[in-house]
C-alpha atoms as a PDB file:
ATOM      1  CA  UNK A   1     -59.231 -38.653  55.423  1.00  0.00           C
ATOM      2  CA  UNK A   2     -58.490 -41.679  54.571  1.00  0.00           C
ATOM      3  CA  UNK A   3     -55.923 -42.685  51.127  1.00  0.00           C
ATOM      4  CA  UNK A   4     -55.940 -45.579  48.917  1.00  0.00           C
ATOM      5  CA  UNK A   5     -52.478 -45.446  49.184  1.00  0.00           C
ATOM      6  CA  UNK A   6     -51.957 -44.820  53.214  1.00  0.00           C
ATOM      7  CA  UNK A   7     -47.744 -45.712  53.533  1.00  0.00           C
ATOM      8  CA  UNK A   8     -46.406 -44.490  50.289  1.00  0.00           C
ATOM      9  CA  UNK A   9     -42.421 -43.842  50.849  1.00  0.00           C
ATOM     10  CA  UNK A  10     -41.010 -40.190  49.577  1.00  0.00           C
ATOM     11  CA  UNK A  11     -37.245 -39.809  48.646  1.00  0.00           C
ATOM     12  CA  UNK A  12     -36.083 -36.607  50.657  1.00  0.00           C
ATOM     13  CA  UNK A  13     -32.919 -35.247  48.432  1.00  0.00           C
ATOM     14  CA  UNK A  14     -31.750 -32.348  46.646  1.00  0.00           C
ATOM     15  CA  UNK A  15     -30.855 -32.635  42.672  1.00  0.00           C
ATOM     16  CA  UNK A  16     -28.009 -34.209  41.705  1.00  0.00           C
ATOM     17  CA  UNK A  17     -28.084 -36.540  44.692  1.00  0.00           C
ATOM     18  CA  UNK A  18     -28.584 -39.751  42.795  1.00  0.00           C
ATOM     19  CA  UNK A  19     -32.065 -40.480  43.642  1.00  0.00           C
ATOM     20  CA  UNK A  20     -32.786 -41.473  40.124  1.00  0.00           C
ATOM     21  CA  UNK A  21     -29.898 -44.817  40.884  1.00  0.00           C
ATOM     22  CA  UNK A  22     -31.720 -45.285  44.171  1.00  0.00           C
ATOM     23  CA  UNK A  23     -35.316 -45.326  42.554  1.00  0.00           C
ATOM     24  CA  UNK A  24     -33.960 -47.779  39.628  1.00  0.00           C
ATOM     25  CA  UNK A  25     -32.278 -49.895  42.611  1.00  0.00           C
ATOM     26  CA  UNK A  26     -35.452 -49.949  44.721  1.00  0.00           C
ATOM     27  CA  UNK A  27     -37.798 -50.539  41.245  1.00  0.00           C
ATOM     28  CA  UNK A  28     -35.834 -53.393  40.258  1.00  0.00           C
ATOM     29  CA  UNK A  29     -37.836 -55.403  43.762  1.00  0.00           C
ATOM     30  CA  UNK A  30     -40.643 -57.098  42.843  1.00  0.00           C
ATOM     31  CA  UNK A  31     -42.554 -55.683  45.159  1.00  0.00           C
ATOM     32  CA  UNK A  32     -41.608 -51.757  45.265  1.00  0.00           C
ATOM     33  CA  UNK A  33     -43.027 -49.464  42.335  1.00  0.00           C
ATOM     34  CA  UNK A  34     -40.309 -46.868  42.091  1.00  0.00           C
ATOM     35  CA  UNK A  35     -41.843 -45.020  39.012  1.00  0.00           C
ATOM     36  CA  UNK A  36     -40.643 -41.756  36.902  1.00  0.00           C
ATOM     37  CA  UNK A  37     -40.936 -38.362  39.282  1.00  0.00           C
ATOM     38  CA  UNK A  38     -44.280 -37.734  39.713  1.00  0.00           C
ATOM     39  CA  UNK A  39     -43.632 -33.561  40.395  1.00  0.00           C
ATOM     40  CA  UNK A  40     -46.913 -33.673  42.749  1.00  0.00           C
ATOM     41  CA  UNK A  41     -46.558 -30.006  43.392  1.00  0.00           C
ATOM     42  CA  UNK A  42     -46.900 -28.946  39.920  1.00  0.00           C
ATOM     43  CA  UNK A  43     -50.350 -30.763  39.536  1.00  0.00           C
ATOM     44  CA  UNK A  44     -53.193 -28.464  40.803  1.00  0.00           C
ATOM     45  CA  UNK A  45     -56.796 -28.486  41.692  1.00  0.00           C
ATOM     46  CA  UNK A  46     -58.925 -25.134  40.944  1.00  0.00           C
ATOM     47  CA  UNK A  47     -62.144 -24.262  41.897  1.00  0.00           C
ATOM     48  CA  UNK A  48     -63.245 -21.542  39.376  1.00  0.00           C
ATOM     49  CA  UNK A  49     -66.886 -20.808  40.183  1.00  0.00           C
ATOM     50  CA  UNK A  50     -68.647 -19.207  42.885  1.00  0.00           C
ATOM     51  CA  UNK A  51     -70.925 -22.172  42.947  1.00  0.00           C
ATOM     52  CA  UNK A  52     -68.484 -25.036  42.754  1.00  0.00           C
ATOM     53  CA  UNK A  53     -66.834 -22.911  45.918  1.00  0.00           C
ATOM     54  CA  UNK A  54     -70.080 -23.091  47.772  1.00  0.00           C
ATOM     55  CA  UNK A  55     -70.346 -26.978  46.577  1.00  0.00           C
ATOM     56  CA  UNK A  56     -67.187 -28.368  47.984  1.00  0.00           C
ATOM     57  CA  UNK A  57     -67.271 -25.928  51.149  1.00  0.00           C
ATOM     58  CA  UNK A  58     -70.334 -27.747  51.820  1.00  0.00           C
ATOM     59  CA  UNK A  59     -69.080 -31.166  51.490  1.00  0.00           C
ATOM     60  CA  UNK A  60     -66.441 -29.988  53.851  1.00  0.00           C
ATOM     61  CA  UNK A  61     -63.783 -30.322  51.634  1.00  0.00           C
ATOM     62  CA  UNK A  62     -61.148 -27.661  50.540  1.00  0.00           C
ATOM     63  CA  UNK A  63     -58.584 -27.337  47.235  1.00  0.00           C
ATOM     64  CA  UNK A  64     -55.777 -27.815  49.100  1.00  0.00           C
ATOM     65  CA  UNK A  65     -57.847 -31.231  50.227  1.00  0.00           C
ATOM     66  CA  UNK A  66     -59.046 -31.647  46.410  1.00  0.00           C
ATOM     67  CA  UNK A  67     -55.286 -31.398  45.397  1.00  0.00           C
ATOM     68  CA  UNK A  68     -54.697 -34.484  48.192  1.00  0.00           C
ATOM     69  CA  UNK A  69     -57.190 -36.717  46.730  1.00  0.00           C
ATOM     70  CA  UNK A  70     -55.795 -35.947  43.020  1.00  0.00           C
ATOM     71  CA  UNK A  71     -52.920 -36.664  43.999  1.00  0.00           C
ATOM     72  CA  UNK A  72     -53.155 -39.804  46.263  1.00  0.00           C
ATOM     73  CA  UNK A  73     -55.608 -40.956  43.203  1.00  0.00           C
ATOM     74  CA  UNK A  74     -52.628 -40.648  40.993  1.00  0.00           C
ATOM     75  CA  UNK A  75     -50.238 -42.808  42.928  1.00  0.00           C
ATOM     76  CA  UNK A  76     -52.967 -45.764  43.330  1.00  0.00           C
ATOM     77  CA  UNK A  77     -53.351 -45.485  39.585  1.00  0.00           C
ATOM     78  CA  UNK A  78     -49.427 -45.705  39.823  1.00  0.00           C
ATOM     79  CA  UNK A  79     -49.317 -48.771  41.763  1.00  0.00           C
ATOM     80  CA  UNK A  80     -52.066 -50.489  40.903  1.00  0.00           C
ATOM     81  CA  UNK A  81     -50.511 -50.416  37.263  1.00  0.00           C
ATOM     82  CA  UNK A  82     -47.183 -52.025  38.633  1.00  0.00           C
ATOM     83  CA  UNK A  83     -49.056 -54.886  40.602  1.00  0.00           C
ATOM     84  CA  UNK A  84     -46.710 -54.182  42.634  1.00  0.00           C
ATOM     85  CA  UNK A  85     -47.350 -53.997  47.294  1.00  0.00           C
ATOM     86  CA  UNK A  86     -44.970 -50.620  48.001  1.00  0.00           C
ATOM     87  CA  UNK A  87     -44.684 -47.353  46.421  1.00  0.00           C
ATOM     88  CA  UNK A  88     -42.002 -44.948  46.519  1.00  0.00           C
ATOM     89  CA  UNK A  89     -41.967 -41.147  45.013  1.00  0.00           C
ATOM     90  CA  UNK A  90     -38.505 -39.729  44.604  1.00  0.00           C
ATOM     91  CA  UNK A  91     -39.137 -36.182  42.954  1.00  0.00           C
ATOM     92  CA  UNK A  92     -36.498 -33.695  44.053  1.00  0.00           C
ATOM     93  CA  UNK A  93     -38.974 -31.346  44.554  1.00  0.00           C
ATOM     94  CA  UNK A  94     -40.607 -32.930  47.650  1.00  0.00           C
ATOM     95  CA  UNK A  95     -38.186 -31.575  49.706  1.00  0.00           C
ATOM     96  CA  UNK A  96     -39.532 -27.888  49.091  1.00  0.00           C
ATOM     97  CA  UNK A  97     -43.206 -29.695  49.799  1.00  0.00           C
ATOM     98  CA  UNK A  98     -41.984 -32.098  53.010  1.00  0.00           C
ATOM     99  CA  UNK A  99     -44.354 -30.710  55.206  1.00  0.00           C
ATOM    100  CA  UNK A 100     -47.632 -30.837  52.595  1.00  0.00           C
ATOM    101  CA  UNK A 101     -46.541 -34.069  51.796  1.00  0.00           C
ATOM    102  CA  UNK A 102     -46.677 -35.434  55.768  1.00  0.00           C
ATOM    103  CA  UNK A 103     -49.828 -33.394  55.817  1.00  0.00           C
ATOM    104  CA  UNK A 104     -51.527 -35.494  52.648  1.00  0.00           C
ATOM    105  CA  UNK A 105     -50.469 -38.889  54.040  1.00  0.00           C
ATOM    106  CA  UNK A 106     -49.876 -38.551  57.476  1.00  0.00           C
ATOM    107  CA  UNK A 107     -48.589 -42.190  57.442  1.00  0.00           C
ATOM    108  CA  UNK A 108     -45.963 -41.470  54.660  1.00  0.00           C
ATOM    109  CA  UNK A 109     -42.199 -43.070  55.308  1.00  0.00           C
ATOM    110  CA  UNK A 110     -39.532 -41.136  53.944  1.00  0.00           C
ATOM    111  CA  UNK A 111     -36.042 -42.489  52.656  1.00  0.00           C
ATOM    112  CA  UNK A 112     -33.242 -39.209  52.833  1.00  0.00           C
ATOM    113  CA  UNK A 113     -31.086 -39.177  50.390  1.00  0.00           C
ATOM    114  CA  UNK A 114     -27.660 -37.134  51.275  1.00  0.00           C
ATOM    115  CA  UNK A 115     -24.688 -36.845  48.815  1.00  0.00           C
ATOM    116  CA  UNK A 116     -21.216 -34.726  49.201  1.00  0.00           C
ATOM    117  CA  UNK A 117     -22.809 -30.875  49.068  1.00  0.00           C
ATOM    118  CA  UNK A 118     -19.595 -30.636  46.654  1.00  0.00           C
ATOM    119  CA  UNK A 119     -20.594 -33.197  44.071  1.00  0.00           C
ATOM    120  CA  UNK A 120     -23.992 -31.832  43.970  1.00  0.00           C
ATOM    121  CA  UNK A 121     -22.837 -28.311  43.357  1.00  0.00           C
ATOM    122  CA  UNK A 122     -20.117 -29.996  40.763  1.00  0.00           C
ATOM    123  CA  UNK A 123     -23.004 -32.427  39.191  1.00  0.00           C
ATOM    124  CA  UNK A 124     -25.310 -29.351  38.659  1.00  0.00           C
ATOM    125  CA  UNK A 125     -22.844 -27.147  37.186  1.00  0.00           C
ATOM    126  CA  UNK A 126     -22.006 -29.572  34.637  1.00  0.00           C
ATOM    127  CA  UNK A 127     -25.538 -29.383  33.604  1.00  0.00           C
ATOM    128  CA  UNK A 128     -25.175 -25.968  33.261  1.00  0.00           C
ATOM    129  CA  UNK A 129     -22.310 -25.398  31.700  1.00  0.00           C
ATOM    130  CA  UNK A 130     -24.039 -28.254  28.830  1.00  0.00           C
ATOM    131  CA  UNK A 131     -26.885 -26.107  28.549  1.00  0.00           C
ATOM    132  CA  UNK A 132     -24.634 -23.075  27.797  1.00  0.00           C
ATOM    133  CA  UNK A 133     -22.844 -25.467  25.168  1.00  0.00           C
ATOM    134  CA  UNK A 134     -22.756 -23.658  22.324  1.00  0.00           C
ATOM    135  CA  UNK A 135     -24.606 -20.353  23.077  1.00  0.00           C
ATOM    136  CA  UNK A 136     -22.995 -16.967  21.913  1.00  0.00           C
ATOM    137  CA  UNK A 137     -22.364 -15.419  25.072  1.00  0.00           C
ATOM    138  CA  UNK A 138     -20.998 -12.030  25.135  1.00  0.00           C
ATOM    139  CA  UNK A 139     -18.654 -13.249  28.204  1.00  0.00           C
ATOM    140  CA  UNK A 140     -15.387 -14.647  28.487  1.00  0.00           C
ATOM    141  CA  UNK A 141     -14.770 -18.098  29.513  1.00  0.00           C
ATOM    142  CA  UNK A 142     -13.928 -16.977  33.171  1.00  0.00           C
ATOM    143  CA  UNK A 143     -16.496 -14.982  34.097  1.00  0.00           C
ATOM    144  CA  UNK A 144     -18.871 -17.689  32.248  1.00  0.00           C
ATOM    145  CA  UNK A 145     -17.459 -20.129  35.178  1.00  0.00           C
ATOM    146  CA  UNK A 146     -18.227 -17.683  37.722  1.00  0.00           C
ATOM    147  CA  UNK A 147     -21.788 -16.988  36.811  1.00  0.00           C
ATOM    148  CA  UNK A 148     -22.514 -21.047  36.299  1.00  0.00           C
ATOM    149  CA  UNK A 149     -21.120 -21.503  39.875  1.00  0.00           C
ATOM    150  CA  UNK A 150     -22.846 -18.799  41.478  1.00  0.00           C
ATOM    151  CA  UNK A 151     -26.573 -20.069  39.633  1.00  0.00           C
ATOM    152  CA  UNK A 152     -25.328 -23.240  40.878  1.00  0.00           C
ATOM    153  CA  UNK A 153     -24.308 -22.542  44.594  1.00  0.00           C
ATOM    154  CA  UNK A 154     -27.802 -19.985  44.572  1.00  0.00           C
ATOM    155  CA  UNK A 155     -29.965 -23.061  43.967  1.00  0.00           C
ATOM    156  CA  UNK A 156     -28.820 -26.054  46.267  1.00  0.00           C
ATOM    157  CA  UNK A 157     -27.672 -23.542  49.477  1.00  0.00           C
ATOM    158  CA  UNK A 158     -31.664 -23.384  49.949  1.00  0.00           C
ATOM    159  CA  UNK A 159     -31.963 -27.207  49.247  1.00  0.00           C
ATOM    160  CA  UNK A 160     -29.241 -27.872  51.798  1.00  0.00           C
ATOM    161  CA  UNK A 161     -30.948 -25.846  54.355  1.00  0.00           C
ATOM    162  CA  UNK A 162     -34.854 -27.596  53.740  1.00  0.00           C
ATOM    163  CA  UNK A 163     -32.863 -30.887  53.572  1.00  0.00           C
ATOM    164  CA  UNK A 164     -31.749 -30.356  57.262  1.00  0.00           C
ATOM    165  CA  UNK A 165     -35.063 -28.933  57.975  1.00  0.00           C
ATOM    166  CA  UNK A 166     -37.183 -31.921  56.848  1.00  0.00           C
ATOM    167  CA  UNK A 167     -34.459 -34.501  58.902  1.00  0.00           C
ATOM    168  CA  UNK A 168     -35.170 -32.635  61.801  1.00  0.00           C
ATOM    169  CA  UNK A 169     -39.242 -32.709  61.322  1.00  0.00           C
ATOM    170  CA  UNK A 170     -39.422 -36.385  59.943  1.00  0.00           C
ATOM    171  CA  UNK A 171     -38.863 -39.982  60.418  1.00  0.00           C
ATOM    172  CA  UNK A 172     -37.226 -41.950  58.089  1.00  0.00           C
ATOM    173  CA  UNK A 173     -34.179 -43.618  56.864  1.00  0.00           C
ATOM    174  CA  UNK A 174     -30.934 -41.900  55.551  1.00  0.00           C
ATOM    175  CA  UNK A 175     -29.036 -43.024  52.811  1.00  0.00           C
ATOM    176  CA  UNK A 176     -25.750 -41.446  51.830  1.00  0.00           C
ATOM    177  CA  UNK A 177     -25.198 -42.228  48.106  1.00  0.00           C
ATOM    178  CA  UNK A 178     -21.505 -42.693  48.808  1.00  0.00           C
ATOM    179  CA  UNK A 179     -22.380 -45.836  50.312  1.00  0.00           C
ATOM    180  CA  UNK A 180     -24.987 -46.618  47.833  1.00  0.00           C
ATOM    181  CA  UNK A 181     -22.538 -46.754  45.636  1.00  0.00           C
ATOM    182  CA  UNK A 182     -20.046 -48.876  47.175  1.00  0.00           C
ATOM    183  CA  UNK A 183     -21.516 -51.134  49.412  1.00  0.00           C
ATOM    184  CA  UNK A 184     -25.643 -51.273  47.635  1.00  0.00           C
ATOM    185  CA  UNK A 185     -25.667 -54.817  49.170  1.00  0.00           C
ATOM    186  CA  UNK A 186     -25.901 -53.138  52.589  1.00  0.00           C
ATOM    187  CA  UNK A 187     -27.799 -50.226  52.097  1.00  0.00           C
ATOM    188  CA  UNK A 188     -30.164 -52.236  50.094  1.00  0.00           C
ATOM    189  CA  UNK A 189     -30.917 -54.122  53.077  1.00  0.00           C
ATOM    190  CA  UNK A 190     -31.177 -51.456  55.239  1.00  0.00           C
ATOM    191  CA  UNK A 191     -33.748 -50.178  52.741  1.00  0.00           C
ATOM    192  CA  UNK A 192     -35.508 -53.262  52.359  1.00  0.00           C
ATOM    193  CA  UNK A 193     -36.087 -53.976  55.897  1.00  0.00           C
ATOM    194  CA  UNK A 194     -37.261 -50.235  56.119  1.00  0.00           C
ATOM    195  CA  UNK A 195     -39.940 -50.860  54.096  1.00  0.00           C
ATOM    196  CA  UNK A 196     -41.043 -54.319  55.240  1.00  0.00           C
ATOM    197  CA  UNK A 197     -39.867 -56.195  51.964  1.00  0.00           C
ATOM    198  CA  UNK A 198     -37.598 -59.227  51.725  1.00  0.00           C
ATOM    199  CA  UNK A 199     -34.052 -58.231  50.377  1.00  0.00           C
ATOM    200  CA  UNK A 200     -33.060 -59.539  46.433  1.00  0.00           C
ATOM    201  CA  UNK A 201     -29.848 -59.497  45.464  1.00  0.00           C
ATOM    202  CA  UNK A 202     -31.299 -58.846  41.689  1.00  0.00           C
ATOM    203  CA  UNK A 203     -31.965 -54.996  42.997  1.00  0.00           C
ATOM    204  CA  UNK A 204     -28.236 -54.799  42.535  1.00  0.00           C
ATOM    205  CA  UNK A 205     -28.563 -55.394  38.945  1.00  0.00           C
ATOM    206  CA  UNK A 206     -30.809 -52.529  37.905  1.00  0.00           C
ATOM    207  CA  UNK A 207     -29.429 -52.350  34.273  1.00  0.00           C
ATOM    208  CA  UNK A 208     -31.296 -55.873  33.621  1.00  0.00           C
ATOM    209  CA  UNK A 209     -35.105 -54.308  33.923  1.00  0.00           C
ATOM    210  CA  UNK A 210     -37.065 -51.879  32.167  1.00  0.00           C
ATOM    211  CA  UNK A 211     -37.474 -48.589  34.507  1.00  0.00           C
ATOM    212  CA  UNK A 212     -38.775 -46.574  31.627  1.00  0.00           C
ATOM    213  CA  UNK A 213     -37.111 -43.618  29.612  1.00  0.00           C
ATOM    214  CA  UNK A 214     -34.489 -41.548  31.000  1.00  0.00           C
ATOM    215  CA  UNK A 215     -35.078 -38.144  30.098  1.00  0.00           C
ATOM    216  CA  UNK A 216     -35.222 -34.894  31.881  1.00  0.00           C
ATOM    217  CA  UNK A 217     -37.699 -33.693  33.985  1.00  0.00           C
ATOM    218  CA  UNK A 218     -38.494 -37.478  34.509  1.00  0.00           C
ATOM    219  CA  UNK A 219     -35.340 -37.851  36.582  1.00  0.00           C
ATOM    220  CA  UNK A 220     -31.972 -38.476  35.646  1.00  0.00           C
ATOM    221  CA  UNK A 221     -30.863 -38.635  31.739  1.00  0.00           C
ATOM    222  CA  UNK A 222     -27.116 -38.326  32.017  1.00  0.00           C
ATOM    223  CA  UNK A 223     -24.738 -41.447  30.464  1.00  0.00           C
ATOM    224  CA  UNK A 224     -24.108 -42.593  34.180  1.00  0.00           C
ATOM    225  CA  UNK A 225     -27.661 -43.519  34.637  1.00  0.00           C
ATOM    226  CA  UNK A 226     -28.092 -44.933  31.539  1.00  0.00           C
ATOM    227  CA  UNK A 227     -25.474 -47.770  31.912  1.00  0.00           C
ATOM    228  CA  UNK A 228     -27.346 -49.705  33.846  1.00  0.00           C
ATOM    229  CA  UNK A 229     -24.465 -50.484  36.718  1.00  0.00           C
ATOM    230  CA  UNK A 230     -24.039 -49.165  40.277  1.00  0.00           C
ATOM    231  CA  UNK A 231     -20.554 -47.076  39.900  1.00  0.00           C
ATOM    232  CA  UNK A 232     -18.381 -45.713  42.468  1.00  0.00           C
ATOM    233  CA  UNK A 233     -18.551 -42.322  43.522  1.00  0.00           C
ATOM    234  CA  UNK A 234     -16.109 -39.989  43.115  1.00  0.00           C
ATOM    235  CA  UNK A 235     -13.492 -38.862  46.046  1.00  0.00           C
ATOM    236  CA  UNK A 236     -14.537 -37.190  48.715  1.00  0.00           C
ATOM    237  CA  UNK A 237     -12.716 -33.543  49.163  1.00  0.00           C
ATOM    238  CA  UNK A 238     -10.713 -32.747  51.764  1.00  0.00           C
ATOM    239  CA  UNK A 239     -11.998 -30.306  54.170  1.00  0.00           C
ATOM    240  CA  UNK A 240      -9.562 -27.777  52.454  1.00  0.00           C
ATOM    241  CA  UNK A 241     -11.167 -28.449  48.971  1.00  0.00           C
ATOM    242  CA  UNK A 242     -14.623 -27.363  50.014  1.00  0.00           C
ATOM    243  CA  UNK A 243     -15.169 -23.772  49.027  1.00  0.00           C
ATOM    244  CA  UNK A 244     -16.264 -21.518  52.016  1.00  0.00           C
ATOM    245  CA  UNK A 245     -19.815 -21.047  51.552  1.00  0.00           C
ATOM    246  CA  UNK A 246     -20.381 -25.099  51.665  1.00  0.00           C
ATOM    247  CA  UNK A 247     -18.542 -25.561  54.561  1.00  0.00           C
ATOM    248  CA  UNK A 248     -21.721 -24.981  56.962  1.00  0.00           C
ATOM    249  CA  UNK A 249     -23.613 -27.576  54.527  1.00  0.00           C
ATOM    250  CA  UNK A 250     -21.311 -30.040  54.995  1.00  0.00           C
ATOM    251  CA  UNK A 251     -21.124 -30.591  58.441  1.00  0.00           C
ATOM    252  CA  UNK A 252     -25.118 -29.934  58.890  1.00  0.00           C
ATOM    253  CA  UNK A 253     -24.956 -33.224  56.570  1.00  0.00           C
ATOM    254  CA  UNK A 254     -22.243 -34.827  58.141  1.00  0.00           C
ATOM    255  CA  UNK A 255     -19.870 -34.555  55.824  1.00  0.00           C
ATOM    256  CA  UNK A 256     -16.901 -33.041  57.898  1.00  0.00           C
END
């Protein structure tokens, strides 16, 4: 079927792996939309009537195929909004809906985001330990650590693995956010000439447009974000810093 957006471009990442920089980079072009996460997967289509069933079945058309049209209508609304040529979707959750995603827009281009499987784990645990800020817990300091790494490690190991699933299944460009960070005038090229745009130097100057609030569940809220410059990353661990179970992530990513 055919979409009124037929090339949009989907960030491929985990959390934590900076795609909220990249999509203020990328929006900061005056000719890619790079709007708030869109969370496509959480927006539904339901057919609740025995006659509305026998409707669209005759039409030929099926939820799942509903759903597609919702949301491809979404993301013209989107773009059409920004006036703007190229449109790119950077919800972490795409990577647990890769495959429904090259199914909706079978010419989709995809931009995969990778970042140190140790900084993500460290990034995310931060968040958790903020969220436990301040809570009465009837646990000690230690074995509060423990159980905010181990929610932490339980939720990116599957990331890690889909992540190296969809690179395997897709086409697209990678991006580590190491070099994002230190060298955006190259990677931004890369990227432009990816997605068929001239390169600006302005993109590296994100903190001088409006990219709309940062808040969570929209993307990424933290004070980092928020200042408005491209800052280094942190240092890379040593192979004898990474902690066992991240080991096999690492080098599926490249990172040993």
């Amino acid at each position: 079927m055919d979409r009124l957006v037929k090339s949009p471009v989907f960030v491929i990442s985990t959390v934590r792996s900076g795609s909220t920089l990249l999509r203020c980079v990328l929006n900061t072009h005056s000719q890619v939309y790079a709007g708030h996460e869109m969370h496509l997967g959480g927006i539904r289509v339901g057919i609740d009537t025995e006659p509305a069933v026998a409707s669209v079945r005759e039409i030929g058309l099926s939820a799942t195929e509903l759903e597609h049209m919702l949301w491809d209508r979404l993301l013209d609304h989107q773009l059409r909004g920004s006036g703007k040529s190229v449109l790119v979707e950077k919800t972490p959750g795409n990577l647990s809906m890769w495959k429904r995603i090259a199914e909706c827009w079978p010419e989709a281009r995809y931009v995969f985001l990778l970042r140190h499987p140790v900084h993500v784990l460290d990034s995310l645990s931060e968040i958790f330990r903020d969220q436990l800020a301040g809570m009465r817990l009837p646990h000690g300091p230690e074995e509060i650590e423990a159980k905010v790494r181990d929610s932490a490690v339980a939720q990116v190991s599957p990331m890690f693995e889909a992540l190296a699933e969809a690179r395997a299944g897709l086409d697209g460009i990678t991006v580590r956010y190491e070099d994002l960070t230190t060298r955006p005038d190259v990677v931004t090229q890369d990227l432009c000439a990816y997605l068929g745009v001239p390169w600006e130097a302005g993109m590296l100057d994100y903190g001088s447009h409006d990219h709309g609030s940062f808040q969570m569940f929209l993307g990424g809220w933290r004070e980092r974000i928020a200042s408005g410059v491209i800052q280094p990353h942190r240092r890379l661990p040593g192979l004898d810093e990474v902690p066992d179970d991240l080991v096999g992530h690492c080098e599926a990513l490249g990172y040993v």
